[in-house]
C-alpha atoms as a PDB file:
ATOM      1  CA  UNK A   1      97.640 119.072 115.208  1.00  0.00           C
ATOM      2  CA  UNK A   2     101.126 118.030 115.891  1.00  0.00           C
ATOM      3  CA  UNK A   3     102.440 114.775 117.067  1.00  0.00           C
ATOM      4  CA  UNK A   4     105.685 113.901 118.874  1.00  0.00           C
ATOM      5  CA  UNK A   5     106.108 110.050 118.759  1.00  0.00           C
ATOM      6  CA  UNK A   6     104.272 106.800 119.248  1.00  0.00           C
ATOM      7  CA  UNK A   7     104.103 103.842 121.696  1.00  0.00           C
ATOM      8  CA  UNK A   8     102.066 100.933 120.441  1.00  0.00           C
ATOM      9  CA  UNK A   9     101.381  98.964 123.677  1.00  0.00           C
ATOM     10  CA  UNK A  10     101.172  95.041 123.256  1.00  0.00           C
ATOM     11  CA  UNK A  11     100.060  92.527 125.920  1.00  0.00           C
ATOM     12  CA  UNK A  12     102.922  89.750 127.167  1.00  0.00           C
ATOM     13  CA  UNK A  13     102.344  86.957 129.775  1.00  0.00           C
ATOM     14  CA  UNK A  14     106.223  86.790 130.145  1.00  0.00           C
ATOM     15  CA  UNK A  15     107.638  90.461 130.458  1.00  0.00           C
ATOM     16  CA  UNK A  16     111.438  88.530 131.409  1.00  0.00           C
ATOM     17  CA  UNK A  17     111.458  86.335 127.817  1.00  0.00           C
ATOM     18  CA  UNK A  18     109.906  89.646 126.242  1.00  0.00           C
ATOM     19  CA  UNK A  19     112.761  91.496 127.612  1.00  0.00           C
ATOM     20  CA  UNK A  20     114.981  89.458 126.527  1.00  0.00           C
ATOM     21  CA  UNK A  21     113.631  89.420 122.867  1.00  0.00           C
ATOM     22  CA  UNK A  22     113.555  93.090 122.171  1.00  0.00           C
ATOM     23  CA  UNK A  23     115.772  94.293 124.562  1.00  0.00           C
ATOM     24  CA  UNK A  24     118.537  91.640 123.934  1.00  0.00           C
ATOM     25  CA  UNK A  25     118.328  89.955 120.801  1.00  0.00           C
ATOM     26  CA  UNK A  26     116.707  92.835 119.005  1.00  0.00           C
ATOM     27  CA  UNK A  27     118.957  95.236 120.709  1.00  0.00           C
ATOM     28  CA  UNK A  28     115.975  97.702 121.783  1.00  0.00           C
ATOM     29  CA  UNK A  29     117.350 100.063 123.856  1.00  0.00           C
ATOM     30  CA  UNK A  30     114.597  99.813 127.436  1.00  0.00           C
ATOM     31  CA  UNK A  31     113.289 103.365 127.519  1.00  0.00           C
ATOM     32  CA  UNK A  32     110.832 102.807 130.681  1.00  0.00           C
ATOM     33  CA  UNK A  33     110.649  99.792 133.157  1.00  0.00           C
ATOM     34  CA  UNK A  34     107.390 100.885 134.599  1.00  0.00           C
ATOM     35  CA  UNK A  35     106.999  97.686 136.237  1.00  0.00           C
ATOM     36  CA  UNK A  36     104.286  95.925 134.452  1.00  0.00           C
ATOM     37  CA  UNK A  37     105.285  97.410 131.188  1.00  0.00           C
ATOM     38  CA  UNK A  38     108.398  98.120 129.719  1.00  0.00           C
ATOM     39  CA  UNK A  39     108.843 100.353 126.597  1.00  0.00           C
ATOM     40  CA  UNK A  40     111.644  99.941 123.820  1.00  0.00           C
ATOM     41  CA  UNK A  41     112.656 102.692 122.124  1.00  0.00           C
ATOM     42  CA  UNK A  42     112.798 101.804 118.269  1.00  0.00           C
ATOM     43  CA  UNK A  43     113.915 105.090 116.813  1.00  0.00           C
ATOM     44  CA  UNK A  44     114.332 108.303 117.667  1.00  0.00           C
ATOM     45  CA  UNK A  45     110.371 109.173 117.859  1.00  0.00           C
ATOM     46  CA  UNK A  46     108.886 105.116 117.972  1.00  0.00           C
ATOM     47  CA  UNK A  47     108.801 103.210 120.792  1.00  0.00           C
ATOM     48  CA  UNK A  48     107.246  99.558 121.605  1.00  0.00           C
ATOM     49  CA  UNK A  49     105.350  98.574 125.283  1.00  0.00           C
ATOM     50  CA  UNK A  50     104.832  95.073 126.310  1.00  0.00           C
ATOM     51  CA  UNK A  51     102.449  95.079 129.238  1.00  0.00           C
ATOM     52  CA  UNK A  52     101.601  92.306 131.424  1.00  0.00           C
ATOM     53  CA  UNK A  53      98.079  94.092 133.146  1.00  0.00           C
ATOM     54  CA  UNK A  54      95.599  94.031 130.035  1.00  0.00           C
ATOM     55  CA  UNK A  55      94.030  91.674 128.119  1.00  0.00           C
ATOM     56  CA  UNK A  56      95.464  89.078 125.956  1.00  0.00           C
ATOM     57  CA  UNK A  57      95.040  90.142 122.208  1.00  0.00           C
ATOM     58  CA  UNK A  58      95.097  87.796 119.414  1.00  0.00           C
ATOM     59  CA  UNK A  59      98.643  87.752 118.540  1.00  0.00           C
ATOM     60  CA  UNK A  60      97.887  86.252 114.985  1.00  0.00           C
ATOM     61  CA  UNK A  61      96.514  89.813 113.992  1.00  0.00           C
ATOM     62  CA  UNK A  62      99.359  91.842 114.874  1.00  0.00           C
ATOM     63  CA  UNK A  63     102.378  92.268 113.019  1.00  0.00           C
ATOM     64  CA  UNK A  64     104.971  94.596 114.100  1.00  0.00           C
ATOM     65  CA  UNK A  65     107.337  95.731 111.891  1.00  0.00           C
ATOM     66  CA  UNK A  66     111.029  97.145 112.595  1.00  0.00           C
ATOM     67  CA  UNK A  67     112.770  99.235 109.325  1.00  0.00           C
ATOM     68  CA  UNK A  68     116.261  98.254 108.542  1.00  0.00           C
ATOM     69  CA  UNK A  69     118.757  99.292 105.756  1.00  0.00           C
ATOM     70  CA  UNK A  70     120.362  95.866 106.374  1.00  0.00           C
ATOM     71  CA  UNK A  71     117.649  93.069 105.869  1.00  0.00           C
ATOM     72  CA  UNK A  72     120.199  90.322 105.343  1.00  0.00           C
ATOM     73  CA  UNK A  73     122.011  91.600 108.398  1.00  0.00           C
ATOM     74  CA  UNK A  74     119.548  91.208 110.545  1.00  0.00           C
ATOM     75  CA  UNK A  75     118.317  87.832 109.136  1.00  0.00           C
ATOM     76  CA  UNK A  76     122.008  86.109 109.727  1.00  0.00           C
ATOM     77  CA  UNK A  77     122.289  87.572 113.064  1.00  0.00           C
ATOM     78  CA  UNK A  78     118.332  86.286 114.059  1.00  0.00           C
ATOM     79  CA  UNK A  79     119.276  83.050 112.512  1.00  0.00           C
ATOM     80  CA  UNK A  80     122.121  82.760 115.060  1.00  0.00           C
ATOM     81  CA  UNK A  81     120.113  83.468 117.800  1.00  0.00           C
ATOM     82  CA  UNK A  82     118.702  79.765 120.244  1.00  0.00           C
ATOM     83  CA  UNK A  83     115.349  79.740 119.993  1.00  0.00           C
ATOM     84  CA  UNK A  84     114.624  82.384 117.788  1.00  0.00           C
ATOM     85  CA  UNK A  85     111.645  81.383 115.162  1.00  0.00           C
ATOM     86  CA  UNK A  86     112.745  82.878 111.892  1.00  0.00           C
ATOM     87  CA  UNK A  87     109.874  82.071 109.288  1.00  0.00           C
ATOM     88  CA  UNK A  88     111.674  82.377 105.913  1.00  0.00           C
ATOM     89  CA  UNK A  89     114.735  83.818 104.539  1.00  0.00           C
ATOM     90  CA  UNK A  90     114.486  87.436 103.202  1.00  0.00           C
ATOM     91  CA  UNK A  91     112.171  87.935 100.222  1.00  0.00           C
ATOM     92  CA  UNK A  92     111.238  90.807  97.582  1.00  0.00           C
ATOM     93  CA  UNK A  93     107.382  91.532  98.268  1.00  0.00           C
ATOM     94  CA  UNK A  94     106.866  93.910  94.563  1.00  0.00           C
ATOM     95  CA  UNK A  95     103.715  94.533  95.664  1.00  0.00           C
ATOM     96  CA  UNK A  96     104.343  96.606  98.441  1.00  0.00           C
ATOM     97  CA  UNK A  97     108.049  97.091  96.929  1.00  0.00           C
ATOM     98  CA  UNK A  98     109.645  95.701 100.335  1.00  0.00           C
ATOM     99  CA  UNK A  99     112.425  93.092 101.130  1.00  0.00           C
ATOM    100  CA  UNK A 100     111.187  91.338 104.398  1.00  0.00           C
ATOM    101  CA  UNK A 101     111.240  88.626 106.522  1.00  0.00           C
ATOM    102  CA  UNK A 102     109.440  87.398 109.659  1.00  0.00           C
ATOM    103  CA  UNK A 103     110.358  85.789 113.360  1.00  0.00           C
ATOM    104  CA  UNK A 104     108.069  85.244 116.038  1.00  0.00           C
ATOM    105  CA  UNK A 105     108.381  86.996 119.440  1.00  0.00           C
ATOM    106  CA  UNK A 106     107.797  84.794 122.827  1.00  0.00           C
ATOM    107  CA  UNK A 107     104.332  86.275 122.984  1.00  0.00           C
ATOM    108  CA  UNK A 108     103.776  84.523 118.984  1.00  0.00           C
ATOM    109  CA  UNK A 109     103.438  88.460 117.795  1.00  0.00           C
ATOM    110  CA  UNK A 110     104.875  88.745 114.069  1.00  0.00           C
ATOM    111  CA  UNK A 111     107.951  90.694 113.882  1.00  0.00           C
ATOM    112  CA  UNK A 112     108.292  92.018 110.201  1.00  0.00           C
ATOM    113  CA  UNK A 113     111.935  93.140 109.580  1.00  0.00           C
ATOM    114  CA  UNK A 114     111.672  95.195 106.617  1.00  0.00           C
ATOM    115  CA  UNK A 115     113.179  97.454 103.812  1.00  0.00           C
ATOM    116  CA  UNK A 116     111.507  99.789 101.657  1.00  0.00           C
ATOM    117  CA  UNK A 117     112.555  99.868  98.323  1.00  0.00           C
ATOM    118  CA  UNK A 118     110.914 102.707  96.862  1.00  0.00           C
ATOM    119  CA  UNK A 119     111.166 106.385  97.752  1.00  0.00           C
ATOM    120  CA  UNK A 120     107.464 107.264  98.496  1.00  0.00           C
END
């Protein structure tokens, strides 16, 4: 079997302030506006879709996570940004051998920006 991308579909009760969040701030290119869902591309195969016609899920257990080279980049820009939540400043997980941080999307979705450090 052979796959060609992914969309991970999220509810949102505000598809303008989502816009705005992915589309704006995280500078998400909008690949679809299908009305009441919109879909992000996040690279060249990855793409994210905020609906407004589902359920509501519990946003607590959902963390999605966007891959940067430039962690402490992204953190000074989000920092910048009114009314953007940003959690903490960039950390080393060794664990997981990341460098993260966290802000909260309108919806209260965790957005994981995120480095890997190791090769695997």
């Amino acid at each position: 079997m052979h796959w060609d991308g992914l969309v991970a579909f999220m509810h949102t009760r505000d598809l303008e302030a989502t816009h705005r969040f992915y589309h704006e701030v995280l500078d998400l290119p909008l690949f679809k506006n299908q009305g009441a869902c919109r879909i992000y591309r996040v690279g060249s195969d990855s793409y994210l879709g905020f609906c407004t016609h589902f359920p509501v899920a519990d946003p607590g257990g959902i963390i999605l996570t966007l891959l940067t080279d430039d962690v402490d980049g992204a953190y000074e820009r989000l920092c910048s940004e009114p009314g953007v939540q940003v959690e903490e400043p960039p950390t080393l997980n060794e664990r997981f051998s990341i460098y993260h941080f966290f802000v909260q999307d309108p919806d209260g979705y965790k957005v994981e920006i995120q480095k890997f450090l190791d090769d695997n």
